[in-house]
PDB file of N, CA and C in Angstrom:
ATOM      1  N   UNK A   1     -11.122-119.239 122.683  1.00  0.00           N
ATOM      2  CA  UNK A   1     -10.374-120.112 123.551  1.00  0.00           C
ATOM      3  C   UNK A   1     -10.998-121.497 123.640  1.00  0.00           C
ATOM      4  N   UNK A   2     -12.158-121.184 123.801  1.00  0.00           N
ATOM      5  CA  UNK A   2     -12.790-122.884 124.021  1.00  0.00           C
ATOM      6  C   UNK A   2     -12.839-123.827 122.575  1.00  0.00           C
ATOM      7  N   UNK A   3     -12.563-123.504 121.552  1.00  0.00           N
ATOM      8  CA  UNK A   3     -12.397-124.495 120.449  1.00  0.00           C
ATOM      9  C   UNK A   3     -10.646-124.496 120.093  1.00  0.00           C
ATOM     10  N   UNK A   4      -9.784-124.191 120.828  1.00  0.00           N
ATOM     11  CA  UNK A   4      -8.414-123.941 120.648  1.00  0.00           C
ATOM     12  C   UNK A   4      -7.994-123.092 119.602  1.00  0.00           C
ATOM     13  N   UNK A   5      -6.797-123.941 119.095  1.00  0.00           N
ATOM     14  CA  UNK A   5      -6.336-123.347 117.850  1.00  0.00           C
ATOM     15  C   UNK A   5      -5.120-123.749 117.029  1.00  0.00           C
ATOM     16  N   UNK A   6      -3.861-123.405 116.632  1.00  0.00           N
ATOM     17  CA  UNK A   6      -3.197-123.763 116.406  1.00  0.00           C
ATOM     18  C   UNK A   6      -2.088-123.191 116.232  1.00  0.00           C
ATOM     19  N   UNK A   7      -0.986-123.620 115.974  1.00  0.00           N
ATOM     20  CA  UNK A   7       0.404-122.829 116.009  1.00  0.00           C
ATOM     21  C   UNK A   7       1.631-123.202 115.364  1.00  0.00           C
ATOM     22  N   UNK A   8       1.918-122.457 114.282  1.00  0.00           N
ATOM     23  CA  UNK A   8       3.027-123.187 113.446  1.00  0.00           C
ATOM     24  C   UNK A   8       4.534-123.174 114.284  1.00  0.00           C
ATOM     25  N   UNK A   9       5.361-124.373 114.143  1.00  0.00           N
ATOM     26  CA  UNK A   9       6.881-124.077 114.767  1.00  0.00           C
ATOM     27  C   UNK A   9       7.795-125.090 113.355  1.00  0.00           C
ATOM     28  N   UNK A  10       8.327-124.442 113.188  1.00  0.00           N
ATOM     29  CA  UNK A  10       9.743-124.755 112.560  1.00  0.00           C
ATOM     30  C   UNK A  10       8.675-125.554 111.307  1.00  0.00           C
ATOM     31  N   UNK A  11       8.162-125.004 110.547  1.00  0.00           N
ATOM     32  CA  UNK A  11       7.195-125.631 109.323  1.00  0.00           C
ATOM     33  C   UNK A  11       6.236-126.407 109.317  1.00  0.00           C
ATOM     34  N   UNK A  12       6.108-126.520 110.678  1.00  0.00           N
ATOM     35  CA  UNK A  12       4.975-128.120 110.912  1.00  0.00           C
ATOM     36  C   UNK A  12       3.930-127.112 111.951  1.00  0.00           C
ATOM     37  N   UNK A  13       2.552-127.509 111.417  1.00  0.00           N
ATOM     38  CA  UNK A  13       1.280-126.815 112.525  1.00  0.00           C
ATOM     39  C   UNK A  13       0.800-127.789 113.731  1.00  0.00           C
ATOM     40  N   UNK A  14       0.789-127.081 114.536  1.00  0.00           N
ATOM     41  CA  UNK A  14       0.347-128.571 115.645  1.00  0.00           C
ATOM     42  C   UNK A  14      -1.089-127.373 115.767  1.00  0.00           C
ATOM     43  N   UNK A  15      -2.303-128.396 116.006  1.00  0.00           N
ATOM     44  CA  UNK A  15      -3.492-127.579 116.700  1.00  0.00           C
ATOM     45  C   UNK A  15      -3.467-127.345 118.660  1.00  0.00           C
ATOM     46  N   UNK A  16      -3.858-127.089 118.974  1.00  0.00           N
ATOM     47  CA  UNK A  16      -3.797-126.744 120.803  1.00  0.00           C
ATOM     48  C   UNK A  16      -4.739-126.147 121.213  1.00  0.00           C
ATOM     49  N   UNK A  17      -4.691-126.545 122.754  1.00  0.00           N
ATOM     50  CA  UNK A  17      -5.864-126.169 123.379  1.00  0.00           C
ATOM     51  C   UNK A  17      -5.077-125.092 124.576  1.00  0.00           C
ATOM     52  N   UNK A  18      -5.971-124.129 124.309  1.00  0.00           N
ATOM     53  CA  UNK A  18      -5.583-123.228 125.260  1.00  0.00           C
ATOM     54  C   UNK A  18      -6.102-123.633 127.143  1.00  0.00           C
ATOM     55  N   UNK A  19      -5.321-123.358 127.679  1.00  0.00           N
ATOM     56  CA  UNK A  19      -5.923-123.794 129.178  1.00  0.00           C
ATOM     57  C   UNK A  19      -5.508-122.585 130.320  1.00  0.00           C
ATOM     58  N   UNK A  20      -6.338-122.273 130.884  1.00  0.00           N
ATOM     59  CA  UNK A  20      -6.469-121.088 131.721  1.00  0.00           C
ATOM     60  C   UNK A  20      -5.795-121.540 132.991  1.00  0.00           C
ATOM     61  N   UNK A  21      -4.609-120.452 133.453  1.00  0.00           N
ATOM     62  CA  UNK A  21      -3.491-120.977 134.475  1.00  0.00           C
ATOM     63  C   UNK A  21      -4.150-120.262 135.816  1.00  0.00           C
ATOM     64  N   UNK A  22      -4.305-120.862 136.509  1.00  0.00           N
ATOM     65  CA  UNK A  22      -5.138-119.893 137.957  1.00  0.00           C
ATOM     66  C   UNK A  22      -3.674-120.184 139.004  1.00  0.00           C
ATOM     67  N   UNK A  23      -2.616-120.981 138.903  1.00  0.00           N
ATOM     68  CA  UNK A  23      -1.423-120.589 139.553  1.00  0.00           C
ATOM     69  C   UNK A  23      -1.031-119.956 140.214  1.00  0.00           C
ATOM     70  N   UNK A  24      -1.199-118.708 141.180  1.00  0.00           N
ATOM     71  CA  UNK A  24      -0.522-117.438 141.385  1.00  0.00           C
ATOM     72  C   UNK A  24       1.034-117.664 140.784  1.00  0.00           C
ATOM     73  N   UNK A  25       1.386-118.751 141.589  1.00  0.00           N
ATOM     74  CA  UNK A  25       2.959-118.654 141.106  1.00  0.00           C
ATOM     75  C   UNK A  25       3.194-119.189 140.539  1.00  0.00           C
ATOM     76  N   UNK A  26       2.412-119.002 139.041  1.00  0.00           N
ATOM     77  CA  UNK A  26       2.963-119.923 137.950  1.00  0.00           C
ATOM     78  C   UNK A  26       2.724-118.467 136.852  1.00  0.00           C
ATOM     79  N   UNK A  27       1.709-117.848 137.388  1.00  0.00           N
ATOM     80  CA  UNK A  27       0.946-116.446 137.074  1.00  0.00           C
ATOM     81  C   UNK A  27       2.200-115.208 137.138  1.00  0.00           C
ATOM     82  N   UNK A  28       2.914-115.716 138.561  1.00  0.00           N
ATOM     83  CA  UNK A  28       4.028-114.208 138.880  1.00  0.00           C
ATOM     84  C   UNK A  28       5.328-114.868 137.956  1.00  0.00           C
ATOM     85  N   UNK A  29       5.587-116.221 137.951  1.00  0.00           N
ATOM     86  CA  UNK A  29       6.409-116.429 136.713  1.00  0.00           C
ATOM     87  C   UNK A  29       6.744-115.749 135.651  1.00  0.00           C
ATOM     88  N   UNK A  30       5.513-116.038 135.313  1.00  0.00           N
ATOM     89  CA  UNK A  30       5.218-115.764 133.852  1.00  0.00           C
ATOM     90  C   UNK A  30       5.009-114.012 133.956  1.00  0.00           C
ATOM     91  N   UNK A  31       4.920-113.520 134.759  1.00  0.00           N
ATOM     92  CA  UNK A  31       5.143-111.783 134.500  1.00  0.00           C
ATOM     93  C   UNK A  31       6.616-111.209 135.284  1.00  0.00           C
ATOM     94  N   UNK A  32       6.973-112.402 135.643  1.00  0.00           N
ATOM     95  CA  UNK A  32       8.619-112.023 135.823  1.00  0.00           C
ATOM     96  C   UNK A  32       9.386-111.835 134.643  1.00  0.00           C
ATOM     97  N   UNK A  33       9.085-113.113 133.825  1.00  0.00           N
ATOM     98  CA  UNK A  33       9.743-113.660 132.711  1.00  0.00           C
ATOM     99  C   UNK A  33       9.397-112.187 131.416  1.00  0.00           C
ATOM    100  N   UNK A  34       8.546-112.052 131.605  1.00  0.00           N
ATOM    101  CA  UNK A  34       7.928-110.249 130.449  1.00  0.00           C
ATOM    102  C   UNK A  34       9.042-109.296 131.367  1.00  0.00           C
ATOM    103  N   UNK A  35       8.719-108.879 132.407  1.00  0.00           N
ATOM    104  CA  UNK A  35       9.594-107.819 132.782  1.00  0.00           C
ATOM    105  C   UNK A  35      11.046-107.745 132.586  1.00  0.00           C
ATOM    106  N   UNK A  36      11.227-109.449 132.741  1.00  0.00           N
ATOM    107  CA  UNK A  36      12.993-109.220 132.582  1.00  0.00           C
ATOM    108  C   UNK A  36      13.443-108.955 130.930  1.00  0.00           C
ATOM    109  N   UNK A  37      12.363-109.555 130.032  1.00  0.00           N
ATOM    110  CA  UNK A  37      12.400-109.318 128.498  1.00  0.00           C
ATOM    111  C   UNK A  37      11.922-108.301 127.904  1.00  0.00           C
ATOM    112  N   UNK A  38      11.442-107.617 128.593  1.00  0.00           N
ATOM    113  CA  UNK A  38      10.739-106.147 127.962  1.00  0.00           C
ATOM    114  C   UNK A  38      10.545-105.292 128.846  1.00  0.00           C
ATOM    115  N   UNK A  39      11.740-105.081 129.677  1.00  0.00           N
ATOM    116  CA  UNK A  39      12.301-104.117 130.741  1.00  0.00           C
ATOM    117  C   UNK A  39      12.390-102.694 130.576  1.00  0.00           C
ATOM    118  N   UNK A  40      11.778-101.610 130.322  1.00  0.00           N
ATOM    119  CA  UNK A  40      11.863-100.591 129.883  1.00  0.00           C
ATOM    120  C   UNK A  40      11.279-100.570 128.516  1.00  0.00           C
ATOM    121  N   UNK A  41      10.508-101.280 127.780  1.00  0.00           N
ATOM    122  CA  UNK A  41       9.635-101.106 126.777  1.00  0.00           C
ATOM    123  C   UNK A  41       8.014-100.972 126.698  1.00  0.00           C
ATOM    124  N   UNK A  42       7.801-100.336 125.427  1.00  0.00           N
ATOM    125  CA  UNK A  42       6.425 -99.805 125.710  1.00  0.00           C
ATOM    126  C   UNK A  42       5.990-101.238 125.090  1.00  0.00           C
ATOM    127  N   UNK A  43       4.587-101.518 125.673  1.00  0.00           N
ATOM    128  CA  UNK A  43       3.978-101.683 126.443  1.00  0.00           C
ATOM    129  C   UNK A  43       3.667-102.459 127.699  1.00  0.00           C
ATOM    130  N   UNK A  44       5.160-102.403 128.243  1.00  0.00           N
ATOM    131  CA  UNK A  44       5.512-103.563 129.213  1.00  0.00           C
ATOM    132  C   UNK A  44       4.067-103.085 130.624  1.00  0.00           C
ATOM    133  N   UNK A  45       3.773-102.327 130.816  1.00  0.00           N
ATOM    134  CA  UNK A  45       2.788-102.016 132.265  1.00  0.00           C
ATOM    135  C   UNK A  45       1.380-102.589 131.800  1.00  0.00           C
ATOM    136  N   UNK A  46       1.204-102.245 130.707  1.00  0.00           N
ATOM    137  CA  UNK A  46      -0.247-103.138 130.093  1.00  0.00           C
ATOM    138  C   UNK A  46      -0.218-104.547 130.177  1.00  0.00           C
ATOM    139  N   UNK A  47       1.292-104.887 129.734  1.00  0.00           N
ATOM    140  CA  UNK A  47       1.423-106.642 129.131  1.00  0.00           C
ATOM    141  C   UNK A  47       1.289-107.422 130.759  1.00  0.00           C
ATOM    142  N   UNK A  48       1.777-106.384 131.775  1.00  0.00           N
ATOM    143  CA  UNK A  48       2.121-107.257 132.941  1.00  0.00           C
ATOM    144  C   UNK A  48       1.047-106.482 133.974  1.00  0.00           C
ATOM    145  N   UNK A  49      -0.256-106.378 133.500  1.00  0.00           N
ATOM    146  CA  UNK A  49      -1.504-105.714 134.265  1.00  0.00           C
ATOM    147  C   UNK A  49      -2.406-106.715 134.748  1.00  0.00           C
ATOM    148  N   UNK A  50      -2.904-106.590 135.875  1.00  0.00           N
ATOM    149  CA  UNK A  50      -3.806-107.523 136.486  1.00  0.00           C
ATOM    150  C   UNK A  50      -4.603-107.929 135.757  1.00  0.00           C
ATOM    151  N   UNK A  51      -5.333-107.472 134.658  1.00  0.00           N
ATOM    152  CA  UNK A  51      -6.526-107.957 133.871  1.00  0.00           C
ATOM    153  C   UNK A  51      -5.493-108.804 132.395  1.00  0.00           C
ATOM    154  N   UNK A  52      -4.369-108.505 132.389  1.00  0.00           N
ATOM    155  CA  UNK A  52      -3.802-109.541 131.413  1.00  0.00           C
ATOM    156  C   UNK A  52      -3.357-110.809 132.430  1.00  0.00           C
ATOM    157  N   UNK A  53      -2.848-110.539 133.492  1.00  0.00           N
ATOM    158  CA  UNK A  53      -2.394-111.474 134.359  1.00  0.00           C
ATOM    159  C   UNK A  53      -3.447-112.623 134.271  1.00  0.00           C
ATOM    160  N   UNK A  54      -4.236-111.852 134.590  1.00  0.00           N
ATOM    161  CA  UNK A  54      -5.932-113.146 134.560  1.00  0.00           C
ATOM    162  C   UNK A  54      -5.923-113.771 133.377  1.00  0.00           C
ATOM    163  N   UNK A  55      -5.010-113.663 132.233  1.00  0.00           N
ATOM    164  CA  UNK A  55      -5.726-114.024 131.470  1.00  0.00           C
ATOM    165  C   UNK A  55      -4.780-115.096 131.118  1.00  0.00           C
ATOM    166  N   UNK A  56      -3.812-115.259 131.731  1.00  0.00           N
ATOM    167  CA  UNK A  56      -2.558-115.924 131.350  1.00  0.00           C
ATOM    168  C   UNK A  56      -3.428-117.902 130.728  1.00  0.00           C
ATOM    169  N   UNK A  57      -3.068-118.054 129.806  1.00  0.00           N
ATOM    170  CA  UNK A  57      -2.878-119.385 129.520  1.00  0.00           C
ATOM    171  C   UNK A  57      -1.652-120.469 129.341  1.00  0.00           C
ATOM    172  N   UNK A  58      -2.518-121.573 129.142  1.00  0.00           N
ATOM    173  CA  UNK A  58      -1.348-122.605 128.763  1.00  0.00           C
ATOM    174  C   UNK A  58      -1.137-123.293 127.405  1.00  0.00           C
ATOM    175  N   UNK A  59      -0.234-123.668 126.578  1.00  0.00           N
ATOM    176  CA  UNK A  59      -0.756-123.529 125.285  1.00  0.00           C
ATOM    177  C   UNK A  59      -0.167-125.532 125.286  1.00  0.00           C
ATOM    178  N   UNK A  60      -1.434-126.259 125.084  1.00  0.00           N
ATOM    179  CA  UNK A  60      -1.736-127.724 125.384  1.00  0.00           C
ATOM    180  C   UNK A  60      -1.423-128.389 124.001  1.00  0.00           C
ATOM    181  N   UNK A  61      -0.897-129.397 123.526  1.00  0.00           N
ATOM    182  CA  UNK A  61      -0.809-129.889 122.152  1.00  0.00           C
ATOM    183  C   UNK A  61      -2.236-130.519 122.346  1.00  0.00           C
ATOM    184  N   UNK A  62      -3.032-130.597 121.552  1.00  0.00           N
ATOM    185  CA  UNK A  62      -4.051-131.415 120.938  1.00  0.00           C
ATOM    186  C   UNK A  62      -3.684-132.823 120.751  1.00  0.00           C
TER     187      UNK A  62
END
């Protein structure tokens, strides 16, 4: 996390910096947004678990 990384979209790579979201409600967002998309799929209780919650980032253009 601390040297970023990068991420291809539509053929072009941009590099990025990951940034750690401490939000709560930017945190319950973002595990609303999983539940309503992977509502009855495995591994939806892991993806939306307190120790992934913590881990939520932000993905920053460089």
């Amino acid at each position: 996390m601390k040297k970023g990384g990068s991420i291809e979209l539509d053929g072009q790579t941009f590099d990025i910096d990951y940034v750690p979201v401490d939000d709560p409600a930017e945190i319950s967002a973002v595990t609303e947004a999983y539940l309503k998309k992977y509502h009855g799929q495995y591994p939806i209780d892991m993806m939306i678990s307190d120790k992934c919650a913590d881990a939520t980032v932000e993905l920053k253009l460089k």
